[in-house]
Structures are given as C-alpha cells and as structure tokens.
Protein backbone atom coordinates (compact mmCIF):
# COMPACT_ATOMS: atom_id res chain seq x y z
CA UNK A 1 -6.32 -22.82 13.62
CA UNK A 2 -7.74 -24.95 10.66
CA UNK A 3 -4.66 -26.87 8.75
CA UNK A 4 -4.74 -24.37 5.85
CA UNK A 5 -4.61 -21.26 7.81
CA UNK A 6 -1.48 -23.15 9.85
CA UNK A 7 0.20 -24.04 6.69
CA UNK A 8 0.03 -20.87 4.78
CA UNK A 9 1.29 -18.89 7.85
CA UNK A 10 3.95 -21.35 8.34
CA UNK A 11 4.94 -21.00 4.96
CA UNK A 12 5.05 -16.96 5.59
CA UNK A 13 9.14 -15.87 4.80
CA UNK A 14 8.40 -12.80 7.41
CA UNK A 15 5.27 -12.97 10.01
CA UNK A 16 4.89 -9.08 10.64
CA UNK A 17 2.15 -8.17 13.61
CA UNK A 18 -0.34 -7.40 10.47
CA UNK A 19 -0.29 -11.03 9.44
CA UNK A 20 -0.46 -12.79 13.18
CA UNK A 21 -3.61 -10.45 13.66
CA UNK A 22 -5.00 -11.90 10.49
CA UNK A 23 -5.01 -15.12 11.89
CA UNK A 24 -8.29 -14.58 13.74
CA UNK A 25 -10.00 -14.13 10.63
CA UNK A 26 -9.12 -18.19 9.32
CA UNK A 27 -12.00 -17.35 6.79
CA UNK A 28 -10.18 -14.71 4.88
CA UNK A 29 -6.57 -15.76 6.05
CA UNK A 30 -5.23 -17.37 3.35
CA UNK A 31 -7.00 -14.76 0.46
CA UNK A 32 -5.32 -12.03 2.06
CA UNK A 33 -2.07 -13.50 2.26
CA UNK A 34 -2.48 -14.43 -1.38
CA UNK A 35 -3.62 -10.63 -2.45
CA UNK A 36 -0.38 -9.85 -0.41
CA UNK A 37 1.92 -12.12 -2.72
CA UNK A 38 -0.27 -10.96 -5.67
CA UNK A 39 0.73 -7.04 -4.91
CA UNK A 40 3.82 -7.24 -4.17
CA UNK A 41 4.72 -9.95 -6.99
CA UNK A 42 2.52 -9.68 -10.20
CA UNK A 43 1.48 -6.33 -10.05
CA UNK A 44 1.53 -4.61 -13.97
CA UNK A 45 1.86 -0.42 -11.66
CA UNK A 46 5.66 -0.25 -11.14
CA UNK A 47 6.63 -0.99 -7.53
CA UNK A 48 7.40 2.61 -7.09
CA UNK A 49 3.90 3.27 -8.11
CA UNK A 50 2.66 1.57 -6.13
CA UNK A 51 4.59 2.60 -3.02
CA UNK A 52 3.39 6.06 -3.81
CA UNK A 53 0.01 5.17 -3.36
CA UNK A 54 0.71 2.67 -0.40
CA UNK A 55 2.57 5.98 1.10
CA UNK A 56 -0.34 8.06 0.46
CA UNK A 57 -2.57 5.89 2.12
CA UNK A 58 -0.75 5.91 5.11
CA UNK A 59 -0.89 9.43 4.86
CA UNK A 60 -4.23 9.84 4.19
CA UNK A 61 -5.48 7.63 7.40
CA UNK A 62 -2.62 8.32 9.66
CA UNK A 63 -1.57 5.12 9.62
CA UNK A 64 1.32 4.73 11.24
CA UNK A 65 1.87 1.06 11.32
CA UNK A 66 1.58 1.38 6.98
CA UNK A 67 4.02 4.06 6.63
CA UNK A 68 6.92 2.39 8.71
CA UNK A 69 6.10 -0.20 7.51
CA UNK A 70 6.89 1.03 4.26
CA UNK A 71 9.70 3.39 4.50
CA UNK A 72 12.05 0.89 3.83
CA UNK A 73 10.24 -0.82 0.65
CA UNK A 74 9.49 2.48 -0.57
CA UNK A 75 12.90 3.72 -0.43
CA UNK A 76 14.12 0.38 -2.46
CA UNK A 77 11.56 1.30 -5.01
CA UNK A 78 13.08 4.53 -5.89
CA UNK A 79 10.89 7.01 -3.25
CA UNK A 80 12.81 9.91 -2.63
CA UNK A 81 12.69 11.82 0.90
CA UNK A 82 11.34 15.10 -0.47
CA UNK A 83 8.55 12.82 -1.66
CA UNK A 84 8.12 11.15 1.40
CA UNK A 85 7.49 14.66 2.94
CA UNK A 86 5.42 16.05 0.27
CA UNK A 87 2.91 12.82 0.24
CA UNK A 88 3.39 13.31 3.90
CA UNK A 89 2.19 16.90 3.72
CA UNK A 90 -0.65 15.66 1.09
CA UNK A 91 1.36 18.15 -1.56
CA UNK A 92 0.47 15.83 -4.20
CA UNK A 93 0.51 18.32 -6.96
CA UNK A 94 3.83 19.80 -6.22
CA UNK A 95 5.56 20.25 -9.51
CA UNK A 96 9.28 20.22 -8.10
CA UNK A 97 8.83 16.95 -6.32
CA UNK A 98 6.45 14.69 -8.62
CA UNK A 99 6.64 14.42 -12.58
CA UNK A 100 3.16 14.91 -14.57
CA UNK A 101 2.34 11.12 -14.42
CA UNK A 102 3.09 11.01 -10.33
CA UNK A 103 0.97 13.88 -9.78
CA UNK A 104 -1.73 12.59 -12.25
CA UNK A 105 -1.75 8.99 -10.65
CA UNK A 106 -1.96 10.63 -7.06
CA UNK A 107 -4.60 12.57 -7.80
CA UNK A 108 -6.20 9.74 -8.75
CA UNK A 109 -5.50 8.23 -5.56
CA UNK A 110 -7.10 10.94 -3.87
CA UNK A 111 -10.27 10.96 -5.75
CA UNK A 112 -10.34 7.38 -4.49
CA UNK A 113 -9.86 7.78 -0.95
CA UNK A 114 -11.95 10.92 -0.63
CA UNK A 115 -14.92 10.13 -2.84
CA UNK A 116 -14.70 6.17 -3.39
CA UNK A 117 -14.34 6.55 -7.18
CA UNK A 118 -12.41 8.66 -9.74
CA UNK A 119 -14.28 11.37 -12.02
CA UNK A 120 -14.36 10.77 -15.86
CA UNK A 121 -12.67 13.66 -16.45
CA UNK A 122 -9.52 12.42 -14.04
CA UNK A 123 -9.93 8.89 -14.86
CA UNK A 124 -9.28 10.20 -18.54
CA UNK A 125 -6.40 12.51 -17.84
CA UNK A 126 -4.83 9.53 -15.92
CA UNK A 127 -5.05 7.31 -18.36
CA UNK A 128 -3.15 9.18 -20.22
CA UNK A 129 -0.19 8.23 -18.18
CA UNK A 130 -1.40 4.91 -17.51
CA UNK A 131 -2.47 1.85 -18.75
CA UNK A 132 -5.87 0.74 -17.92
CA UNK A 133 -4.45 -2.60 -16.71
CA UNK A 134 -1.96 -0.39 -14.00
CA UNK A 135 -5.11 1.83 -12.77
CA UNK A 136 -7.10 -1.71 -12.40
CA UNK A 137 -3.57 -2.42 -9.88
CA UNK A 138 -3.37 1.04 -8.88
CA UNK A 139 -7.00 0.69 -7.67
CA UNK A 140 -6.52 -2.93 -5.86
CA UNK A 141 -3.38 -1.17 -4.35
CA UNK A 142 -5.64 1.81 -2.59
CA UNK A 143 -8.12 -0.61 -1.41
CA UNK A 144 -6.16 -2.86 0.25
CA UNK A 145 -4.19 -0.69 2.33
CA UNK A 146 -7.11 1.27 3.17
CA UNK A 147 -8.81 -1.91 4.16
CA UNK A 148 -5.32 -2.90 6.09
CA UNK A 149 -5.16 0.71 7.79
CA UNK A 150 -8.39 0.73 9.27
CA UNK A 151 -7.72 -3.26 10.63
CA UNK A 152 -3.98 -2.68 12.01
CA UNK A 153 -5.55 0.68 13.69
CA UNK A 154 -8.64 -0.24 14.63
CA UNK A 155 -6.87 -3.64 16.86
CA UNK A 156 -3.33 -1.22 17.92
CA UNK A 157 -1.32 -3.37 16.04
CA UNK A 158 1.72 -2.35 17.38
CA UNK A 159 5.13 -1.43 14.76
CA UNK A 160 7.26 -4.69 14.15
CA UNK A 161 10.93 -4.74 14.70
CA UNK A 162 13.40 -4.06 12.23
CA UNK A 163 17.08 -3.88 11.90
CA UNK A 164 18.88 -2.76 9.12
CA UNK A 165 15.62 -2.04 7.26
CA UNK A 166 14.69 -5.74 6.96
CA UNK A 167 11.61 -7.33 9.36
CA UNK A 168 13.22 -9.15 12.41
CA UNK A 169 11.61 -12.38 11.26
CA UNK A 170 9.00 -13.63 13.81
C-alpha cells in the first residue's frame, strides 16, 4: 500500500468494509475518503437532506449495504420511519409523509437517477425550495452513492457490525 494510502486509512476514526475495499484502488483512495469527509462535514443540503437522498439511493439500486448503513445516520438526522417506508416504497410524492420541499428535492433525485440529469422545468420548481449551492450538494450526494452502490454490490461487500447503532470500529 503506498505511504499515503496507509496513512489516510490509518487515520480513518471507523474502517467500515466500504473503505477496506477501497484500498485496492490506492489511485483514488485518498480522494474518496476526502469526498467522504467533504459530505458528511461541509455539505451547504441539511444532513437530513441529504440522508433522504442517500436513502433513496439505496432504494433506488437495492442497495442493501447503503441503506443499513444508513439507518442509523438517517434516523440522527431527523428521518422518520414512515419516511423510511415511503422512500422505501419509492412514494416520493406522498403528501402525508414529505413536505412540498422533500417531495420537490426527491423528485429531483429521481430525475437524476433515472435520466442522468434534471428537466428545466423541475430543476426550476426545485429551486424554488433550494438554493443552487444545496442542489450543486444535493447532486454530489446522488452521485456518490450511486457510484458507492454499484462498487459495494458489484464486490459483495458484506454489512459491517454495529452495536448500539454505532460501527464496531475495525
């Protein structure tokens, strides 16, 4: 492992499967783990914002490994369980679970996964209810974990442990 891979993953707080299977990319290793800090540190989307997309992602590819992954982070952001199932159910427009801006920023979310880009007309409406600067995050947000559910899928990574909804630190 070259000495800058080794000394950003030693300097890891939690090694989860994802990041350990990262390692056999040493070209990339350290970017990734630095768009890791970046979204879950100096993100302008809320952190429930972006949990609903993260959620919806998980959803959208099946992605097991994401959504468990997430349960617990999602849950400290403020994601509710009938949200959980409704995102889990793709009910993204449901009215008695999500507020005008959540249904307008997964919507957007959709548009991205489905078609690789968001209409004008939806892009508009969204912004709306969102700051250009949070759709540039919201955007980052869906890519990555799209990118991240086809990797921890396509190599089995399997779930990592947890107790007490914190990572058992590897």
């Amino acid at each position: 492992m070259p000495e800058r891979v080794k000394q950003r993953y030693e300097s890891l707080p939690t090694v989860v499967n994802f990041f350990r299977m990262m390692g056999y990319s040493p070209g990339t290793f350290v970017e990734v783990m630095d768009l890791t800090d970046a979204i879950f540190k100096r993100l302008t989307l809320s952190d429930y914002h972006k949990e609903l997309l993260v959620l919806q992602v998980a959803a959208h590819g099946g992605a097991e490994y994401e959504w468990e992954q997430h349960v617990s982070i999602s849950q400290a952001a403020g994601v509710r369980e009938d949200q959980f199932i409704a995102i889990a159910e793709q009910r993204f427009d449901d009215s008695e679970v999500f507020t005008v801006r959540e249904k307008s920023l997964l919507k957007f979310g959709k548009f991205m996964l489905e078609q690789g880009k968001v209409p004008g007309v939806v892009f508009k409406h969204t912004l709306e209810h969102f700051s250009i600067e949070e759709l540039a995050d919201a955007m980052i947000v869906i890519g990555y974990y799209n990118m991240l559910s086809g990797f921890i899928q396509t190599f089995n990574i399997p779930l990592d442990p947890q107790e007490n909804g914190n990572w058992v630190k590897g």
